[in-house]
Protein backbone atom coordinates (compact mmCIF):
# COMPACT_ATOMS: atom_id res chain seq x y z
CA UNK A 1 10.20 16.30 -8.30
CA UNK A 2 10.88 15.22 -4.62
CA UNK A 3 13.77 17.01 -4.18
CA UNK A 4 12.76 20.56 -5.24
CA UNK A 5 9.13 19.93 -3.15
CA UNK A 6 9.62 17.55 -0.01
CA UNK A 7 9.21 19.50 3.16
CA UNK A 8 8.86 18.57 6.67
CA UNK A 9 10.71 16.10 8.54
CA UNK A 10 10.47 12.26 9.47
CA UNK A 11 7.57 13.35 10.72
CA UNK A 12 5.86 14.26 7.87
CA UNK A 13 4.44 12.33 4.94
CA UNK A 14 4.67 13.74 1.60
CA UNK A 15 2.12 12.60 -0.71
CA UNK A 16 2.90 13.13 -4.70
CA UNK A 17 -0.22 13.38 -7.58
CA UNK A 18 0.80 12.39 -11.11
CA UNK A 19 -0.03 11.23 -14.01
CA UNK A 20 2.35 8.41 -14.44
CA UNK A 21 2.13 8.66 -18.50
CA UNK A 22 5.22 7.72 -19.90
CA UNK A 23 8.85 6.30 -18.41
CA UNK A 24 9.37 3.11 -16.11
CA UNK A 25 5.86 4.16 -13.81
CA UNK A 26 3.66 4.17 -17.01
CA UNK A 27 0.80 1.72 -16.09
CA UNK A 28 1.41 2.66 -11.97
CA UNK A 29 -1.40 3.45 -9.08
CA UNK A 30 1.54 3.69 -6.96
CA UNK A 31 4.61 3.70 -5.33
CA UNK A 32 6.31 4.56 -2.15
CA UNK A 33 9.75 4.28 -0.71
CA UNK A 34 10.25 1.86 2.38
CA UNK A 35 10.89 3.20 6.03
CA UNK A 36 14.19 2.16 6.49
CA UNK A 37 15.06 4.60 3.48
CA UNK A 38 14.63 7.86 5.28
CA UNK A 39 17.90 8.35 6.62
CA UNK A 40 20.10 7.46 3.83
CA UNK A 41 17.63 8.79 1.60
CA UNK A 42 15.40 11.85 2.02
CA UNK A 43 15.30 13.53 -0.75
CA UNK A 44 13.11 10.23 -1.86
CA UNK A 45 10.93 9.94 0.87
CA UNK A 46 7.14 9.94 0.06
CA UNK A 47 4.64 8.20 -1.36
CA UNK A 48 3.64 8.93 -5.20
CA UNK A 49 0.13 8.33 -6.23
CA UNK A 50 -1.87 8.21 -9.97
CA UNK A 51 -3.90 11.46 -9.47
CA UNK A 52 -6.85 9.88 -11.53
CA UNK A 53 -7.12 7.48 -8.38
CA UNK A 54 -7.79 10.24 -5.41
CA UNK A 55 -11.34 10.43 -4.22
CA UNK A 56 -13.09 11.96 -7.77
CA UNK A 57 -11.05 10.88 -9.77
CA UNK A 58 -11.78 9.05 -12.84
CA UNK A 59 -10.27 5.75 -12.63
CA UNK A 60 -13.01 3.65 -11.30
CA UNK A 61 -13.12 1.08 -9.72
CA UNK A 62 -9.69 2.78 -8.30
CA UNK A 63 -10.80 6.16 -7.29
CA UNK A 64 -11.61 6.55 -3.51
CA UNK A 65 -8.14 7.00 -2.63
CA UNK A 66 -7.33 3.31 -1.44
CA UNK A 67 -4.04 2.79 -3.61
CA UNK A 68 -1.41 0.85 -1.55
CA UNK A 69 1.03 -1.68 -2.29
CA UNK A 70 0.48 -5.89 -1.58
CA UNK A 71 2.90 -8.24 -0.07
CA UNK A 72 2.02 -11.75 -0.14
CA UNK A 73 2.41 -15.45 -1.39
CA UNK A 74 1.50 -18.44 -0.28
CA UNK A 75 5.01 -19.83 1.39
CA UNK A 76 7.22 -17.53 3.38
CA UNK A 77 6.43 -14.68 5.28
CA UNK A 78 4.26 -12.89 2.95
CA UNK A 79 3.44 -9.33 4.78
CA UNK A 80 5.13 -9.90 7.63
CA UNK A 81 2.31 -9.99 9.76
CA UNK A 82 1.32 -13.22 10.74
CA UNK A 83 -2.65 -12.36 11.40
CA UNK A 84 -2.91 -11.56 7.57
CA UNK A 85 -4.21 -14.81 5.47
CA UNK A 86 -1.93 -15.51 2.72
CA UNK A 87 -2.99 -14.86 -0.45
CA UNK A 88 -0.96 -16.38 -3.81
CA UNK A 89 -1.65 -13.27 -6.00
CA UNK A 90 -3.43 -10.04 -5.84
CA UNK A 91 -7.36 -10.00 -6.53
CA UNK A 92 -8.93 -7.46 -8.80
CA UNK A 93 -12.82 -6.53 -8.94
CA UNK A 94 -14.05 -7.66 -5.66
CA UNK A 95 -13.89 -11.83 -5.47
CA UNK A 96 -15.53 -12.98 -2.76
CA UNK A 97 -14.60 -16.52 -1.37
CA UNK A 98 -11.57 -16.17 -3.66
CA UNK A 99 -9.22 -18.92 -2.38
CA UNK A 100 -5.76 -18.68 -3.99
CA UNK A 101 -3.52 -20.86 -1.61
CA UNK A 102 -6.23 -23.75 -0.68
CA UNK A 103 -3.73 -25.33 1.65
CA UNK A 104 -4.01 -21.90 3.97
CA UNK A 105 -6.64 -21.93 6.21
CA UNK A 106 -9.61 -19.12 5.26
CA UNK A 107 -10.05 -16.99 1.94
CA UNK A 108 -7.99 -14.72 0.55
CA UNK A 109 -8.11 -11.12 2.31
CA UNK A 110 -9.71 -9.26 -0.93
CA UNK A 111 -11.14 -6.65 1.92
CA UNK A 112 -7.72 -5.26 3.23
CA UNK A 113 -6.24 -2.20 2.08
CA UNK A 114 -2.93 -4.44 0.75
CA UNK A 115 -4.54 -6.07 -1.76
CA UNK A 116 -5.68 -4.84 -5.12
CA UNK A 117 -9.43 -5.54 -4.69
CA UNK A 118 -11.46 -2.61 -6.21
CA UNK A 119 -11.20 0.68 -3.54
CA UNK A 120 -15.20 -0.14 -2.59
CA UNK A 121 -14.07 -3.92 -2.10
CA UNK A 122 -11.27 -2.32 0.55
CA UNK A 123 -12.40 -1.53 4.33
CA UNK A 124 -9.61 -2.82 6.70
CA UNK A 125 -6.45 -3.33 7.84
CA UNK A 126 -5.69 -6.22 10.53
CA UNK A 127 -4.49 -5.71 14.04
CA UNK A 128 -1.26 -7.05 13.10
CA UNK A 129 -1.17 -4.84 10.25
CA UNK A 130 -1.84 -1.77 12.43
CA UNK A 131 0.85 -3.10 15.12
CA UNK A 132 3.14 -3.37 12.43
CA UNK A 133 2.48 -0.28 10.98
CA UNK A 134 2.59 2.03 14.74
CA UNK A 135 6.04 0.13 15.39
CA UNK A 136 7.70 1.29 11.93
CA UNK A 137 6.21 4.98 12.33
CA UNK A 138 8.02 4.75 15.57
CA UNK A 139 11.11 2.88 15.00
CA UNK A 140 11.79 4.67 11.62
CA UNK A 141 9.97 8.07 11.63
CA UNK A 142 10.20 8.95 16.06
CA UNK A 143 6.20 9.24 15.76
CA UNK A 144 4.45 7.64 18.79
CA UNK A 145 0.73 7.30 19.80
């Protein structure tokens, strides 16, 4: 599917609806390749999405177009990004005061767009998460601000 309808360059961000019914994805809201892989590997560049989870779609509490991926744990360097609280596993519904790694200062961040909260639970991203996120556009794609 990506390689007979990617188009653009680094520069562009191809975004891929399906219905991820049967094969290895079954189950999926998402998936996307990493950065890095651009260069080696174009033709799989792009981030695939469960169609049912785009703003109207039917898979509520999933359907305002929040599907993303979530990096975390409570040892090591979870996200990367050192202003996001850790977090042990992902939440679901919308837990608030949800405290998975007790000895980590603060609760768990069930409002960020990494975690697997419920898309009206989701509202933010942290600044480290956007600094992180302008430096890889730029490092791996040439975009700047």
């Amino acid at each position: 599917m990506k390689a007979s309808l990617r188009t653009g360059d680094a520069a562009s961000l191809n975004v891929y609806s399906v219905g991820f019914r049967d094969g290895e994805a079954a189950g999926l809201l998402g998936y996307s390749t990493f950065p890095w892989d651009y260069t080696n590997r174009t033709f799989l560049d792009g981030v695939v999405v469960l169609y049912s989870s785009l703003p109207g779609g039917t898979l509520a509490p999933y359907n305002k177009g929040r599907t993303l991926t979530h990096e975390g744990g409570c040892m090591g360097p979870g996200d990367f990004v050192a202003d996001t609280p850790a977090e042990d596993s992902p939440a679901y519904g919308c837990p608030k005061k949800r405290d998975s790694c007790p000895g980590d200062p603060g609760f768990d961040p069930i409002h960020n767009f990494m975690d697997y909260s419920d898309d009206g639970c989701m509202r933010e991203f942290t600044r480290g998460q956007i600094s992180r996120l302008r430096g890889q556009i730029g490092a791996y794609r040439g975009m700047r601000k």
